[in-house]
N, C-alpha and C. Protein backbone atom coordinates (compact mmCIF):
# COMPACT_ATOMS: atom_id res chain seq x y z
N UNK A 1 55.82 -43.42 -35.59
CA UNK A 1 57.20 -43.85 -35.51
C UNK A 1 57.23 -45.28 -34.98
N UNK A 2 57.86 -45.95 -35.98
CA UNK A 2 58.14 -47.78 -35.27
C UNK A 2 59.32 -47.96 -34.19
N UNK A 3 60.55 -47.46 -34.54
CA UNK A 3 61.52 -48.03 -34.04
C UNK A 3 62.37 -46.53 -34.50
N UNK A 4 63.82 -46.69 -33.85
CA UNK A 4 65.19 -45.91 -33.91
C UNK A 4 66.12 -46.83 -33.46
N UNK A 5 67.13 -46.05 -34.09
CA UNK A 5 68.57 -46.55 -33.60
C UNK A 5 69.63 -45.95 -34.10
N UNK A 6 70.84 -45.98 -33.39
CA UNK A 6 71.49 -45.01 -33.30
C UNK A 6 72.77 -45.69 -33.76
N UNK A 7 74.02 -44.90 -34.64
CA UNK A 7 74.71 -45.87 -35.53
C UNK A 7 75.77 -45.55 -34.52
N UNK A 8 76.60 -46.35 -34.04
CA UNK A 8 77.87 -45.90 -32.81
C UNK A 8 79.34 -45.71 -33.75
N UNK A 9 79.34 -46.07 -35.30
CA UNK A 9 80.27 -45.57 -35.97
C UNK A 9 80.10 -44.24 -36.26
N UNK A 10 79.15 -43.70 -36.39
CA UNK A 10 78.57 -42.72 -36.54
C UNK A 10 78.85 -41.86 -35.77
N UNK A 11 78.34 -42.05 -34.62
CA UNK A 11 78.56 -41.46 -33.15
C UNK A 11 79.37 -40.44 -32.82
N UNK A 12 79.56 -39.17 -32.78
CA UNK A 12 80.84 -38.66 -32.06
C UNK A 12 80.44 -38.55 -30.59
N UNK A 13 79.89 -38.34 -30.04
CA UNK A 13 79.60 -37.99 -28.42
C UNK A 13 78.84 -36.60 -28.76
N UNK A 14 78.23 -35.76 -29.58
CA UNK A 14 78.18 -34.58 -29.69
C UNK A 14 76.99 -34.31 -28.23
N UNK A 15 76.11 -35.33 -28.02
CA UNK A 15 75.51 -35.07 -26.84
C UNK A 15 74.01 -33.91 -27.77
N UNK A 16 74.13 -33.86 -28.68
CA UNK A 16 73.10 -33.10 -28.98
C UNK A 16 71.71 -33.46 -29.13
N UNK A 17 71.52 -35.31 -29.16
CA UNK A 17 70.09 -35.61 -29.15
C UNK A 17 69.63 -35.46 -27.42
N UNK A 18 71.11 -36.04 -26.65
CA UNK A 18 70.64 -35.55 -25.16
C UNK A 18 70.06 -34.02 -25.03
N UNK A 19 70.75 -33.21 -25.23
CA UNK A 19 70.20 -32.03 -24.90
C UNK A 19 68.52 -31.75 -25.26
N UNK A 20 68.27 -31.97 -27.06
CA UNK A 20 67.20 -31.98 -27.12
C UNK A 20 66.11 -32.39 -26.20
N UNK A 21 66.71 -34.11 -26.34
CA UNK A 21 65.49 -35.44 -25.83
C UNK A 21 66.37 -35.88 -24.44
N UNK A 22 66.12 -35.41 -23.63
CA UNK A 22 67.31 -36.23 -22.44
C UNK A 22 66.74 -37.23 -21.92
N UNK A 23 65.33 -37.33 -22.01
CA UNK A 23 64.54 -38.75 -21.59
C UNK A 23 64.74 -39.47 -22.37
N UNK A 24 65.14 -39.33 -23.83
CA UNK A 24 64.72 -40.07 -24.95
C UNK A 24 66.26 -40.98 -24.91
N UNK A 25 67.77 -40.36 -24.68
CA UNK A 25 68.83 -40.42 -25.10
C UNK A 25 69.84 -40.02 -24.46
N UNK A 26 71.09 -40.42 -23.96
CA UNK A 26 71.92 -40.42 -22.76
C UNK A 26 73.09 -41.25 -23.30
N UNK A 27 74.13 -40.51 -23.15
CA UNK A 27 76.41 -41.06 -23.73
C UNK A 27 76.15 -41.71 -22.68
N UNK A 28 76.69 -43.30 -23.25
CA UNK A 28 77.45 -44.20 -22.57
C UNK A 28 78.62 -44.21 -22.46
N UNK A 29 79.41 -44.72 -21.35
CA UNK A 29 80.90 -44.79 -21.10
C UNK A 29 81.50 -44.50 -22.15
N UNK A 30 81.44 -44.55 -23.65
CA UNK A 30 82.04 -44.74 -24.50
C UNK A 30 82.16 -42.88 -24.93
N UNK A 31 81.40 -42.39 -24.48
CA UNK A 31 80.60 -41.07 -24.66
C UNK A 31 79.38 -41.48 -26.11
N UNK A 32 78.94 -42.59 -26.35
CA UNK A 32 78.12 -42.89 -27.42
C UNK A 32 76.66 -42.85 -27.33
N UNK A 33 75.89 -42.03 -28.21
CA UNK A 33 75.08 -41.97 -27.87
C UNK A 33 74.06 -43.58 -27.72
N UNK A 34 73.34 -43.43 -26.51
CA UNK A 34 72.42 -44.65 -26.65
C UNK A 34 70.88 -44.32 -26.31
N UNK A 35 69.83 -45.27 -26.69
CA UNK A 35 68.64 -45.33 -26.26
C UNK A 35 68.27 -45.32 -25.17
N UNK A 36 67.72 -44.73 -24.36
CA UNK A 36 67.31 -44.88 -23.08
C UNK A 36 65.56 -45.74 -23.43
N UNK A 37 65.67 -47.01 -22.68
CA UNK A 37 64.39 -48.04 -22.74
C UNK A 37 64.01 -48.43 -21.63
N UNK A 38 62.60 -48.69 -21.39
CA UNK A 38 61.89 -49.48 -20.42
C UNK A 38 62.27 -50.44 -19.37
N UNK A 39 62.65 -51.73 -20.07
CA UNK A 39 63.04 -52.81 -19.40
C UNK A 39 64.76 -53.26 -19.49
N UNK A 40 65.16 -52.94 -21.06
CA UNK A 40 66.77 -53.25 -20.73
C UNK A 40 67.76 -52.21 -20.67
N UNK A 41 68.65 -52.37 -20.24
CA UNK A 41 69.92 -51.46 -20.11
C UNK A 41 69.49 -50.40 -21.73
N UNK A 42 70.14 -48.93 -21.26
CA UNK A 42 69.88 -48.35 -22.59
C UNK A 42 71.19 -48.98 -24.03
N UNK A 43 70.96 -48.89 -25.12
CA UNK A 43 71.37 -48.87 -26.39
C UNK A 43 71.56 -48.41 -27.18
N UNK A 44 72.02 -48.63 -28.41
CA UNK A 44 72.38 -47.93 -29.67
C UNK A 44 71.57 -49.12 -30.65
N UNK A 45 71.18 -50.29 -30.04
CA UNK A 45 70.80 -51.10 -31.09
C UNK A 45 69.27 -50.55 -31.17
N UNK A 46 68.70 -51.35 -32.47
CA UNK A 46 67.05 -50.84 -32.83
C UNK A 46 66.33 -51.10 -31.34
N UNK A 47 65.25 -50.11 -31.46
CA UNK A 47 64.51 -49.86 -30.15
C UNK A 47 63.24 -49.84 -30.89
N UNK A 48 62.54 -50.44 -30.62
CA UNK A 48 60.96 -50.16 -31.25
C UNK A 48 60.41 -48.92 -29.63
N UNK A 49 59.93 -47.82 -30.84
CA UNK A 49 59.26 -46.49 -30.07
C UNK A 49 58.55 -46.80 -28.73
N UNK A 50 57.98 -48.23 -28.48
CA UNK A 50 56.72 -48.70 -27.55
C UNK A 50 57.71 -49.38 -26.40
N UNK A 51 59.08 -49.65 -26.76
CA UNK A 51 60.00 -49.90 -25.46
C UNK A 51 60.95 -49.37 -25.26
N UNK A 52 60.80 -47.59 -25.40
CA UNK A 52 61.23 -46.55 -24.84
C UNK A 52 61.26 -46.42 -23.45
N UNK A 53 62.07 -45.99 -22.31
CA UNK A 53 61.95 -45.39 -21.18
C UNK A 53 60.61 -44.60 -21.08
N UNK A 54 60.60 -43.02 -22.18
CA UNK A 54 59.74 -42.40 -21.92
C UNK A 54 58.68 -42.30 -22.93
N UNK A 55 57.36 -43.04 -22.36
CA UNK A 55 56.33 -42.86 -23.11
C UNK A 55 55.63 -41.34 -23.18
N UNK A 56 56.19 -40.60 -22.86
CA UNK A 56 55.39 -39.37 -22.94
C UNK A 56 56.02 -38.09 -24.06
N UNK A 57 57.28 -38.33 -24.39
CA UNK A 57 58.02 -37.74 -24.98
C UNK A 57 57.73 -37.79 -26.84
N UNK A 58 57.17 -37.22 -27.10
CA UNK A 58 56.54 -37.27 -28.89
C UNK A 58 57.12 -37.67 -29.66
N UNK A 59 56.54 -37.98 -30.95
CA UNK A 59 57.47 -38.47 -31.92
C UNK A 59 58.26 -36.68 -32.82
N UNK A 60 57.54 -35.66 -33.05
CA UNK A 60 58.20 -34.49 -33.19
C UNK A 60 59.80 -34.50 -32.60
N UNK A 61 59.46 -34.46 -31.09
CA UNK A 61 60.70 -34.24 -30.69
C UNK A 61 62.15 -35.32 -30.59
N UNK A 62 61.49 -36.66 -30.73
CA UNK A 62 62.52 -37.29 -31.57
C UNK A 62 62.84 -37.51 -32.74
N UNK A 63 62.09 -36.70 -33.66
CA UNK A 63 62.47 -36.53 -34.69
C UNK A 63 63.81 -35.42 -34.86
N UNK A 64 63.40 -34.02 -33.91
CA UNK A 64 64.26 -32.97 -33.46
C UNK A 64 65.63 -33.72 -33.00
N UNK A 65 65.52 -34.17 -32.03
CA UNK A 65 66.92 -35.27 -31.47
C UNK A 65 68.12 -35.81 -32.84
N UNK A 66 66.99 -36.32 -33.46
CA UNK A 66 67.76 -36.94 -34.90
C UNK A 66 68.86 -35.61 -35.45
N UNK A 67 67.36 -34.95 -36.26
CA UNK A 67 67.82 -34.05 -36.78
C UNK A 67 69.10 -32.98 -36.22
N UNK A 68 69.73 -33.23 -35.05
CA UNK A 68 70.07 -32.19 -34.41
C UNK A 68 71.65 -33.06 -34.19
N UNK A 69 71.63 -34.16 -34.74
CA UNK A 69 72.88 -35.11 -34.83
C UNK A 69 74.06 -34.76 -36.13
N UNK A 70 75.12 -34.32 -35.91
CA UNK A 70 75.81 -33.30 -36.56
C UNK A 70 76.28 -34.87 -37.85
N UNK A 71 76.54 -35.68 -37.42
CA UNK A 71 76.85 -36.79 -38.36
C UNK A 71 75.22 -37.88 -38.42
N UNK A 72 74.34 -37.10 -38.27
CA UNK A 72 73.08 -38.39 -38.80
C UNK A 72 73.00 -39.55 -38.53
N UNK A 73 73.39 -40.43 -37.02
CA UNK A 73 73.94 -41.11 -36.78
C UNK A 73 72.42 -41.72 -36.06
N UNK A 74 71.62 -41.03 -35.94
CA UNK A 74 70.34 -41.57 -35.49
C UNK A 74 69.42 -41.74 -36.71
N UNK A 75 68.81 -42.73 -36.83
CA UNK A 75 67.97 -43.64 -37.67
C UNK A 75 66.38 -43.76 -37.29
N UNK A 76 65.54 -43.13 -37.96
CA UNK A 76 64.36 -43.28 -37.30
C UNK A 76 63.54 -44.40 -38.43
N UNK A 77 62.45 -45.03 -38.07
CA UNK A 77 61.63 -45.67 -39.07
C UNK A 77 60.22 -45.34 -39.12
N UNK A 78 59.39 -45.74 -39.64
CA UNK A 78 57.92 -45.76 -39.23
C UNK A 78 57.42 -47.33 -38.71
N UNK A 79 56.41 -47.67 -38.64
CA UNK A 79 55.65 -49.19 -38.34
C UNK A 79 55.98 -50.23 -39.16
N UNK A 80 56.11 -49.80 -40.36
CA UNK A 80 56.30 -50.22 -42.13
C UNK A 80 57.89 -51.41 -41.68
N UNK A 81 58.66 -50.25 -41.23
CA UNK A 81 60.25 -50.43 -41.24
C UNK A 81 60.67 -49.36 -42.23
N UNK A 82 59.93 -48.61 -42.86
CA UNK A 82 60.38 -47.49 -43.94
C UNK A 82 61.84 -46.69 -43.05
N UNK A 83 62.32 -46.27 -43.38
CA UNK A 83 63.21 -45.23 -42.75
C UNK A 83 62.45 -44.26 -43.53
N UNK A 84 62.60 -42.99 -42.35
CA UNK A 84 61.65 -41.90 -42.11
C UNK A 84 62.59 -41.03 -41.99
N UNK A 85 64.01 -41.03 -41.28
CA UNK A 85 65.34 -40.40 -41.25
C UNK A 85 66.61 -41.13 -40.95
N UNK A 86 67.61 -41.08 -41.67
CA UNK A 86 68.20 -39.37 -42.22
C UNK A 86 67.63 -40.39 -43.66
């Protein structure tokens, strides 16, 4: 996995990649879902996988996170930039 990102039109608040991935992903004020990362404030913009918060958390289970987004609003890629999901 290269990168994700999460579309905030998209977005309802469903909170369901949190539940999955709660290291991975956490509603901002907005209730929108965002990236939880390393060094900057978390996001919705592209995150390359390697400046994640949690390095320990698999690519499986953010794949699960995605998948578990009732409007597909999370975007995964590979290294390439391929999109890998939805």
């Amino acid at each position: 996995m290269g990168k994700l990102m999460v579309d905030r039109a998209l977005c309802i608040g469903a909170a369901s990649c949190v539940a999955v991935a709660p290291t991975g992903f956490e509603l901002d004020a907005e209730n929108k879902a965002v990236i939880r990362r390393k060094v900057s404030p978390p996001s919705s913009d592209a995150t390359l996988r390697k400046d994640m918060e949690d390095q320990t958390i698999d690519d499986e289970t953010l794949l699960l996170a995605a998948k578990s987004c009732p409007t597909a609003a999370i975007s995964i890629f590979d290294e390439e930039g391929n999109q890998i999901y939805p």
